[in-house]
Protein backbone atom coordinates (compact mmCIF):
# COMPACT_ATOMS: atom_id res chain seq x y z
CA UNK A 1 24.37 6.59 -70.37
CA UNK A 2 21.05 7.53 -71.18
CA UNK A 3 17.84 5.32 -69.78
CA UNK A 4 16.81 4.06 -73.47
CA UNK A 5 20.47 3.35 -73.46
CA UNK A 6 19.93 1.26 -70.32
CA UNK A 7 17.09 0.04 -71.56
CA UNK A 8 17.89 -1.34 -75.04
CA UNK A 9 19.71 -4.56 -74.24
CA UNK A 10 16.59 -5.85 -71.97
CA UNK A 11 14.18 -4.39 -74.83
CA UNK A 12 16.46 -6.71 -77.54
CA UNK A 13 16.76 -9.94 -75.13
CA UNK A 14 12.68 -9.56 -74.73
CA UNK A 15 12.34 -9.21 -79.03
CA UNK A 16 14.62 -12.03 -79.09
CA UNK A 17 12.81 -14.36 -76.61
CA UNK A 18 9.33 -13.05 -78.72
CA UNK A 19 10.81 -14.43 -81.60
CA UNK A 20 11.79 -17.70 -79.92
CA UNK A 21 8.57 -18.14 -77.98
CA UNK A 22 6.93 -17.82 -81.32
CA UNK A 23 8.77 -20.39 -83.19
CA UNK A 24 8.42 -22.80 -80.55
CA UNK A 25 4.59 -21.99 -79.85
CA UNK A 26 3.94 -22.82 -83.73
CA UNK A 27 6.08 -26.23 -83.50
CA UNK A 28 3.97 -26.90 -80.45
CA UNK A 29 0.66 -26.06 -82.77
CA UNK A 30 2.07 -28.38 -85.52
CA UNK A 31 3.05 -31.33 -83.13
CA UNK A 32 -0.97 -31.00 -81.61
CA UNK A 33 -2.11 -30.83 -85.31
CA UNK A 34 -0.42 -34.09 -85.96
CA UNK A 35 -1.85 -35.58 -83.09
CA UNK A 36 -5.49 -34.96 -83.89
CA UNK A 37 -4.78 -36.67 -87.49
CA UNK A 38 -3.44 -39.42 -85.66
CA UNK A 39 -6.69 -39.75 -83.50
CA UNK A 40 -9.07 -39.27 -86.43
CA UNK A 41 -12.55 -38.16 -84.68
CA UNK A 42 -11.51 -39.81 -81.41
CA UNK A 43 -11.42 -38.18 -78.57
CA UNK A 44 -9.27 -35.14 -78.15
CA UNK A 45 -8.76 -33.66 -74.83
CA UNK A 46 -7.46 -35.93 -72.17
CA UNK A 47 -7.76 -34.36 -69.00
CA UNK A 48 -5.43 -36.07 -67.23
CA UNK A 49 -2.69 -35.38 -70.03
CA UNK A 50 -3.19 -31.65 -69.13
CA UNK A 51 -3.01 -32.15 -65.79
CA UNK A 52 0.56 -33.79 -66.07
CA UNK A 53 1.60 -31.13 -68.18
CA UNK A 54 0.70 -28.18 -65.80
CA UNK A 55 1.66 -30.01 -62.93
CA UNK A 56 5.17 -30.53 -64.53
CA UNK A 57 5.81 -27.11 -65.69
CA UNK A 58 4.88 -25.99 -62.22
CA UNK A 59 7.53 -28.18 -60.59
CA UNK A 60 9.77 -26.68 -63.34
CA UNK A 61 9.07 -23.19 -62.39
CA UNK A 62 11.71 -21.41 -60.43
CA UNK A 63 10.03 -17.86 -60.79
CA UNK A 64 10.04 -14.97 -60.99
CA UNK A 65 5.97 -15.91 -62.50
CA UNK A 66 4.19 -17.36 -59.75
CA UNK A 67 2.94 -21.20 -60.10
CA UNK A 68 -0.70 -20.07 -60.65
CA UNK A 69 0.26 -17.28 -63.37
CA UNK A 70 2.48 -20.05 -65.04
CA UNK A 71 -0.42 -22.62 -65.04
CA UNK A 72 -2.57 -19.83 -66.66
CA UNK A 73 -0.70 -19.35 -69.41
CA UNK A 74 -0.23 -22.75 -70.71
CA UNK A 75 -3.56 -23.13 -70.32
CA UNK A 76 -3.98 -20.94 -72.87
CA UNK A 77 -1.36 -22.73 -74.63
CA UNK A 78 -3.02 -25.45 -74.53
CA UNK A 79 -6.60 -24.18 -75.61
CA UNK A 80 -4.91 -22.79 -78.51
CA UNK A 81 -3.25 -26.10 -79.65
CA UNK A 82 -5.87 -27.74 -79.14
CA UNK A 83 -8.57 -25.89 -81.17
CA UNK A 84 -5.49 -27.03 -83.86
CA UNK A 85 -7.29 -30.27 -83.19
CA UNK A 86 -10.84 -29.45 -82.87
CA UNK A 87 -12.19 -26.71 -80.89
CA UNK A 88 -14.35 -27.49 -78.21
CA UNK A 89 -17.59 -26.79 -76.96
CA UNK A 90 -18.23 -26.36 -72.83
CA UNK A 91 -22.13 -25.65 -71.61
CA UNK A 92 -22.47 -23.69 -68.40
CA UNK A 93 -24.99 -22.11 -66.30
CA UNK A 94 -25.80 -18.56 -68.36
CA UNK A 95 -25.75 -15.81 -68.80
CA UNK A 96 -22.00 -14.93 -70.35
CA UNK A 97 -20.67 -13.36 -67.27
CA UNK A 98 -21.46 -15.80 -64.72
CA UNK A 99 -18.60 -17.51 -62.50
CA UNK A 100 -19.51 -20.79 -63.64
CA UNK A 101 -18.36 -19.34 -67.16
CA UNK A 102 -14.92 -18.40 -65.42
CA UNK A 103 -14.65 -21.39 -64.71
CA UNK A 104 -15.02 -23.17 -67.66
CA UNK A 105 -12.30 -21.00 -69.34
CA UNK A 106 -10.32 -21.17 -66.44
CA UNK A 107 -10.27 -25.03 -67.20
CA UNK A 108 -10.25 -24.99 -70.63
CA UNK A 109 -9.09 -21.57 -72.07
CA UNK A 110 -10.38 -18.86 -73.94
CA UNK A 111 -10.07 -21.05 -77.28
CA UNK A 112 -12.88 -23.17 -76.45
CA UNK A 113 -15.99 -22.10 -77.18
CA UNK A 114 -18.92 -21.44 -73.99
CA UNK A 115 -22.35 -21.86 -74.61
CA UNK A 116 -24.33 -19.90 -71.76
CA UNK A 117 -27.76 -22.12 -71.06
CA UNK A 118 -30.84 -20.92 -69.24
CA UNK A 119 -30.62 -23.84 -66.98
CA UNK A 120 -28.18 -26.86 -65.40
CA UNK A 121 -30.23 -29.18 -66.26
CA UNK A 122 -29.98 -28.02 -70.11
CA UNK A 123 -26.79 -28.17 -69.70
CA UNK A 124 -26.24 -31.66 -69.22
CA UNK A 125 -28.98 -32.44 -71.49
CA UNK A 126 -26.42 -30.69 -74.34
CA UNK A 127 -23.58 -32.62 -73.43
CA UNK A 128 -25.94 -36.18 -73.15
CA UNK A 129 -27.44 -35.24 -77.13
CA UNK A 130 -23.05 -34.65 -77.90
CA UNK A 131 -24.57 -31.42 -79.02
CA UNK A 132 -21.52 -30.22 -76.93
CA UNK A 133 -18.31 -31.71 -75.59
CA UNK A 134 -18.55 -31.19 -71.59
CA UNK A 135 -20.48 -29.24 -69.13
CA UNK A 136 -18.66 -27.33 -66.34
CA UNK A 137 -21.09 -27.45 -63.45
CA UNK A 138 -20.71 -26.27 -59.69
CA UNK A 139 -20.99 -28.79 -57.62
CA UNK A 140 -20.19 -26.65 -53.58
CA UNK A 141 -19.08 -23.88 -52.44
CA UNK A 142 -17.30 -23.03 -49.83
CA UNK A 143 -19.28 -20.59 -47.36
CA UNK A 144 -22.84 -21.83 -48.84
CA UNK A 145 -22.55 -25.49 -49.46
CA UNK A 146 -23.74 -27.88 -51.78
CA UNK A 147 -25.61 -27.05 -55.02
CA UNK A 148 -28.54 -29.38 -54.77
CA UNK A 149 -29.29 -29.08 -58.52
CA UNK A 150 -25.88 -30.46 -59.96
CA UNK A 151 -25.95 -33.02 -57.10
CA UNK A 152 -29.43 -34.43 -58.58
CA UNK A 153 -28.57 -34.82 -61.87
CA UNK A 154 -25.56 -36.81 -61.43
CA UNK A 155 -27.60 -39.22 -60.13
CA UNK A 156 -29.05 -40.22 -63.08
CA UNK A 157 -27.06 -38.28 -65.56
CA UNK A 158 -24.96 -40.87 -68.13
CA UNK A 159 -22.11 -38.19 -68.20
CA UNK A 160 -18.85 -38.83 -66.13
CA UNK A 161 -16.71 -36.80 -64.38
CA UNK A 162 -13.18 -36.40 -65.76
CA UNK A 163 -12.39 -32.82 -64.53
CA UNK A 164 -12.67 -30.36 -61.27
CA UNK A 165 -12.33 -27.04 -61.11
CA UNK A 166 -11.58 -24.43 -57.84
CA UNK A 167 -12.54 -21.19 -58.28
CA UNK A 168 -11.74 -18.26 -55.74
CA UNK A 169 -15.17 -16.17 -55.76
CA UNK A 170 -15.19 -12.49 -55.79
CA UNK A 171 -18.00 -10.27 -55.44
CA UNK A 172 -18.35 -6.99 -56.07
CA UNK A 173 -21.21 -4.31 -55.18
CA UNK A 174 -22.19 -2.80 -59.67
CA UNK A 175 -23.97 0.17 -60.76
CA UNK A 176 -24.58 2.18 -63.66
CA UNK A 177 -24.23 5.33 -61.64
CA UNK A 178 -20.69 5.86 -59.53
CA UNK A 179 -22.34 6.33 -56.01
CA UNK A 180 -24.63 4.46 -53.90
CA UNK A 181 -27.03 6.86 -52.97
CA UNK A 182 -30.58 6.33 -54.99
CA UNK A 183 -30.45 2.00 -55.00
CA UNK A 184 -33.15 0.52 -54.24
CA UNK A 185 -32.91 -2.70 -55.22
CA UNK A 186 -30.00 -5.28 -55.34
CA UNK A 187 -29.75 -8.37 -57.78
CA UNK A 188 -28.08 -11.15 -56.89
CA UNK A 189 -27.68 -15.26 -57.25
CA UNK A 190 -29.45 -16.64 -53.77
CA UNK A 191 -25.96 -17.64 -52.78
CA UNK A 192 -23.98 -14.45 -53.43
CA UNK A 193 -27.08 -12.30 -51.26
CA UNK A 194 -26.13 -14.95 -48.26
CA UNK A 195 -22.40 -14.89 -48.66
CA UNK A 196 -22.24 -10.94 -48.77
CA UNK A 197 -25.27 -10.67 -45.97
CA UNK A 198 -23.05 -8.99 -43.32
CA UNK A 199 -21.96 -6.53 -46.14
CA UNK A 200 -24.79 -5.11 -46.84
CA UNK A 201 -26.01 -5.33 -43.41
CA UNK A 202 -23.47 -2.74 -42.64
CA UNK A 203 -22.85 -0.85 -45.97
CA UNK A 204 -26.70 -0.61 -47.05
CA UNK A 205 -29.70 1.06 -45.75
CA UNK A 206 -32.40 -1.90 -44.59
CA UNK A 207 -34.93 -0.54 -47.06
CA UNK A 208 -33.18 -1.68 -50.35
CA UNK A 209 -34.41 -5.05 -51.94
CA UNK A 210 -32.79 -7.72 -52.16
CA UNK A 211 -33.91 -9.68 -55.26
CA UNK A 212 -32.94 -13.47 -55.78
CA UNK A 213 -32.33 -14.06 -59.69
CA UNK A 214 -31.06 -16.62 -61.44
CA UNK A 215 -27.23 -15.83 -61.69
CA UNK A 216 -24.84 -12.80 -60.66
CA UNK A 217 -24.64 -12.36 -64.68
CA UNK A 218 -28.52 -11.59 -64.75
CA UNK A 219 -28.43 -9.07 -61.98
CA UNK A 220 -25.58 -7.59 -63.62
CA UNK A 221 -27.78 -7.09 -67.01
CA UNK A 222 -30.75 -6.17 -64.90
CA UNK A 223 -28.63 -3.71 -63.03
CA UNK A 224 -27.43 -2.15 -66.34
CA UNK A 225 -31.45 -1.50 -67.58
CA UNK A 226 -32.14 0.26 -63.94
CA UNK A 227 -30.56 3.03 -63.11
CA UNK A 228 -31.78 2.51 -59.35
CA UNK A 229 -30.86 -1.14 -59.26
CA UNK A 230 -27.40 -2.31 -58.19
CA UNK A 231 -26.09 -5.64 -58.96
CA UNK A 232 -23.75 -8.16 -56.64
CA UNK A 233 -21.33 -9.91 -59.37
CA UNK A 234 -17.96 -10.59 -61.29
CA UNK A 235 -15.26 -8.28 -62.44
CA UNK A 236 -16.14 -10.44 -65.75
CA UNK A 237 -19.62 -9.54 -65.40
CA UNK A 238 -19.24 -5.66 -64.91
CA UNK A 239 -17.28 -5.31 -67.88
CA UNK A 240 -19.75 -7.19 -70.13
CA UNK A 241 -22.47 -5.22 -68.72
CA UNK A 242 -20.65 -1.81 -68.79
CA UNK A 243 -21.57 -1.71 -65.47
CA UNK A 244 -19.26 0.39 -62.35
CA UNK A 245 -17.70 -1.24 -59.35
CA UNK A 246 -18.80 0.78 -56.39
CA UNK A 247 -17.40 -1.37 -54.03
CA UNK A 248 -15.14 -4.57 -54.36
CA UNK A 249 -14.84 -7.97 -52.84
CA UNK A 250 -17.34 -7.57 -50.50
CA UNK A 251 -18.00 -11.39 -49.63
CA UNK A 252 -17.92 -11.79 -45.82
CA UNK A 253 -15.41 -15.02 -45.75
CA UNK A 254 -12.43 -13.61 -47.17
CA UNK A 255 -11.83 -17.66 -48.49
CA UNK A 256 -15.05 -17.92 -50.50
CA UNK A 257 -14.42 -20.56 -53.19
CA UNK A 258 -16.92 -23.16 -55.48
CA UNK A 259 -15.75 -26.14 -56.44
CA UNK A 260 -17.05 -27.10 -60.50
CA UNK A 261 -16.73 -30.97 -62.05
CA UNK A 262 -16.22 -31.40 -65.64
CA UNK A 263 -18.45 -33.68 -66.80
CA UNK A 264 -18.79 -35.77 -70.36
CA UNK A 265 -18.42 -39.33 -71.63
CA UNK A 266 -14.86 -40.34 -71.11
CA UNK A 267 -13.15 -41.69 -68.32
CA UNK A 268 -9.65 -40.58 -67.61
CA UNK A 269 -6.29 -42.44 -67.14
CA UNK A 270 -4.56 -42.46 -63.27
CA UNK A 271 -2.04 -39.32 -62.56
CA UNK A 272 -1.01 -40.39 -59.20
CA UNK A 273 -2.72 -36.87 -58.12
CA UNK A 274 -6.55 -38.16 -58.30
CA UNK A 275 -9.68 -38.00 -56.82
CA UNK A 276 -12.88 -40.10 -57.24
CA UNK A 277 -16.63 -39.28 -56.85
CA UNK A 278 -19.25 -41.78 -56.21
CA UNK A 279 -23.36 -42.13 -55.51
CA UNK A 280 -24.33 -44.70 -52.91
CA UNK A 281 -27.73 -45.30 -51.16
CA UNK A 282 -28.03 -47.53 -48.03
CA UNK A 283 -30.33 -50.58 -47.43
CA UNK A 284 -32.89 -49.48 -44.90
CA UNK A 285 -32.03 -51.37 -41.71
CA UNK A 286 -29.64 -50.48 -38.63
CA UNK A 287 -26.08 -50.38 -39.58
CA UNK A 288 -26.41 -49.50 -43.01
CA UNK A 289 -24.41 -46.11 -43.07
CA UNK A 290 -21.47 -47.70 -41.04
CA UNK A 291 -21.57 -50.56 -43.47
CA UNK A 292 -20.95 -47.99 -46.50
CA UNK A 293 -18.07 -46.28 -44.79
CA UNK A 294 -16.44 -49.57 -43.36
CA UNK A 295 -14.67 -50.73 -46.83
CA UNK A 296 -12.87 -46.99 -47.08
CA UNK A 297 -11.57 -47.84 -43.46
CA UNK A 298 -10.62 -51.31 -44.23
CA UNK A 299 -8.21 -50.74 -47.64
CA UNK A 300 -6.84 -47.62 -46.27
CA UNK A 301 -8.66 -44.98 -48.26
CA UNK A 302 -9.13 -41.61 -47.30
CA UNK A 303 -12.56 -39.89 -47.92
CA UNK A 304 -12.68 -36.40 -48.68
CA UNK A 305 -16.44 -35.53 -48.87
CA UNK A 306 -19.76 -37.22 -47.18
CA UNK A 307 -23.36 -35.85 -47.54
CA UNK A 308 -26.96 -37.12 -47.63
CA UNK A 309 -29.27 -35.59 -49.92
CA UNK A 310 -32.98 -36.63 -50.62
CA UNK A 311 -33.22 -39.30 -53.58
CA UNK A 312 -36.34 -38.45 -54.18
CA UNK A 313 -37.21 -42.26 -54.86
CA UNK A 314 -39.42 -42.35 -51.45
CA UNK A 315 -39.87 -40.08 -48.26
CA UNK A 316 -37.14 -39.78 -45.97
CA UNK A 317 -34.89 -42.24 -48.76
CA UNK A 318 -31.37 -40.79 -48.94
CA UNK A 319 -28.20 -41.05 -51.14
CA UNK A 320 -24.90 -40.34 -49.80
CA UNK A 321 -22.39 -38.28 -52.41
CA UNK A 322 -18.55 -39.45 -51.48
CA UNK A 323 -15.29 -38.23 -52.49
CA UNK A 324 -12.37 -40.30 -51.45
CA UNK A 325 -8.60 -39.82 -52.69
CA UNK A 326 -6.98 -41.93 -55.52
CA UNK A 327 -8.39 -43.04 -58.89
CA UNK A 328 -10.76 -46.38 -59.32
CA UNK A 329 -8.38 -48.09 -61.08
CA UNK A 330 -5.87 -48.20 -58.32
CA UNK A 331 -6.10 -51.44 -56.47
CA UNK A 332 -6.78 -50.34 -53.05
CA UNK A 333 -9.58 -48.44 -54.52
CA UNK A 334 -10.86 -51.45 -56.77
CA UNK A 335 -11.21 -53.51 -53.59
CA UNK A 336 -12.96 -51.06 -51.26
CA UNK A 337 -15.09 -49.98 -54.02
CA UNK A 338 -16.19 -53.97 -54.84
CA UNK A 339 -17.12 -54.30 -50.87
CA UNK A 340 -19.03 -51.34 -50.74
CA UNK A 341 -21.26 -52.50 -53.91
CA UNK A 342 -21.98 -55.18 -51.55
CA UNK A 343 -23.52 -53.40 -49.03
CA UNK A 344 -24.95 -50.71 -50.55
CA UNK A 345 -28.32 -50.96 -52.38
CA UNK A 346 -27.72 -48.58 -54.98
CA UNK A 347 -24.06 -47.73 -56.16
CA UNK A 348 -22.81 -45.22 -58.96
CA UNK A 349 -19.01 -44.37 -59.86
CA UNK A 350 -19.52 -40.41 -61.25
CA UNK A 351 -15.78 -40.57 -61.80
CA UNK A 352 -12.24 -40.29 -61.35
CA UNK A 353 -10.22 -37.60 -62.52
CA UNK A 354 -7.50 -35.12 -61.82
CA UNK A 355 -7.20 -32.95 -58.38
CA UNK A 356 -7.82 -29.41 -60.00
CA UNK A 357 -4.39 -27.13 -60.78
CA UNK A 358 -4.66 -24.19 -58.72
């Protein structure tokens, strides 16, 4: 037996499954179609809908696809049924090319539509006018911290969080030319130039530049206009930019990752896998941060995240950003979170919403 011969009964199982897959994909389409007549101009993603779904299919999944590969794809299942609906529109820090970008599709799927802004803070603005649906903003990363910016403008942003996002972050050394000898100058994000530092330490000569821009994606185009210029930036990025990778994944922690919220104007329904963000500022007297911390400890909640950042309402004022486990409607949560608004003197709920699908 010949290997076609081998090969043909796989080759007609796979056309067969095709054809199937198909089918079922359009009855999928027609059942989201249905559903957006049914809501009229209400709104049409639920977050935490999507996050049951992927979470279910992955506890479905007994392989050979991975968990992440399967959550991928009905992603894009997803996206697609839902543009059905109404396609949506997600802001994000530009240029196209940036990780903040990967994100957003990453979240939402290559149906929705990205709109690349100059700035974060344009971002939200978009979203605020409902000139767009959400904004996909990085809130930390992993090696580097927090990203003051995003932090700021949730504090007096109207937008909620219903959505996170983890994103493993790879960098990669881009050129026009295929060798390294002639750079003189490397483009990068301030972030991505710290978190590759002991790279080029090692791997480039001490007299090359390193230029702070204002994303990966605009080193990557400025990269492509010099032929002396390298860029530090995504796979996503090179492509766009026709640019070559000269060297790969050259962050120094081998787990760099940035963590993105989804913000807009819903709230989102408990999934029993949740997590909830919140502002709070302290009364100025001796005590005060205990005080904020002592409801958590009291109900039994577990906090996930604590900084201080300057509020910028007075010198040396500060509010605290906290992430604790659970959603706000769950009654532990509801309890802790009406003893803390007595102690604190200023309190804001950014959100609750789904732990991110890996």
């Amino acid at each position: 037996m010949s290997d076609n011969d081998k090969l043909k009964p796989h080759r007609d199982a796979i056309d067969e499954i095709d054809a199937t897959v198909l089918d079922l994909l359009n009855r999928r389409a027609g059942h989201a179609r249905a559903i957006g007549e049914l809501k009229g101009t209400g709104v049409v993603y639920r977050p935490e809908r999507e996050a049951a779904v992927l979470q279910r299919i992955q506890d479905l999944n007994r392989g050979p696809l991975p968990n992440e590969a399967v959550a991928r794809l009905f992603r894009e299942v997803m996206s697609e049924c839902l543009a059905v609906e109404r396609p949506l529109t997600i802001t994000y820090l530009g240029p196209a090319g940036t990780f903040t970008q990967q994100a957003a599709i990453k979240h939402f799927g290559h149906a929705a539509h990205t709109l690349p802004c100059a700035t974060i803070d344009e971002c939200f603005r978009l979203v605020e006018a409902r000139q767009a649906d959400y904004v996909v903003a990085p809130v930390e990363n992993s090696t580097e911290g927090s990203v003051g910016r995003s932090l700021d403008l949730l504090v007096s942003s109207p937008l909620k969080a219903c959505g996170e996002v983890v994103l493993r972050i790879h960098h990669h050394l881009l050129r026009k030319l295929p060798e390294k000898d002639g750079i003189r100058t490397v483009y990068a994000h301030a972030q991505a130039l710290a978190q590759c530092h002991e790279w080029l330490n090692k791997n480039l000569p001490e007299q090359v530049a390193r230029i702070s821009v204002s994303s990966n994606a605009e080193a990557a185009r400025l990269a492509a206009e010099d032929s002396h210029a390298a860029a530090i930036a995504s796979q996503a990025a090179a492509e766009r930019y026709g640019l070559i990778k000269l060297a790969a994944n050259i962050e120094d922690e081998p787990n760099n990752t940035t963590r993105f919220l989804v913000l807009g104007h819903q709230g989102t329904d408990p999934t029993g896998r949740d997590k909830t963000s919140l502002i709070v500022s302290a009364p100025n007297k001796a005590g005060a941060v205990h005080g904020l911390l002592q409801p958590f400890s009291a109900h039994g909640v577990s906090m996930t995240k604590l900084e201080s950042r300057p509020s910028r309402a007075g010198l040396w004022d500060y509010v605290f950003f906290i992430d604790i486990e659970g959603h706000a409607d769950d009654a532990k949560i509801q309890a802790a979170l009406q003893d803390l608004s007595a102690q604190a003197a200023f309190m804001k709920l950014i959100g609750s919403y789904p732990l991110a699908v890996l």
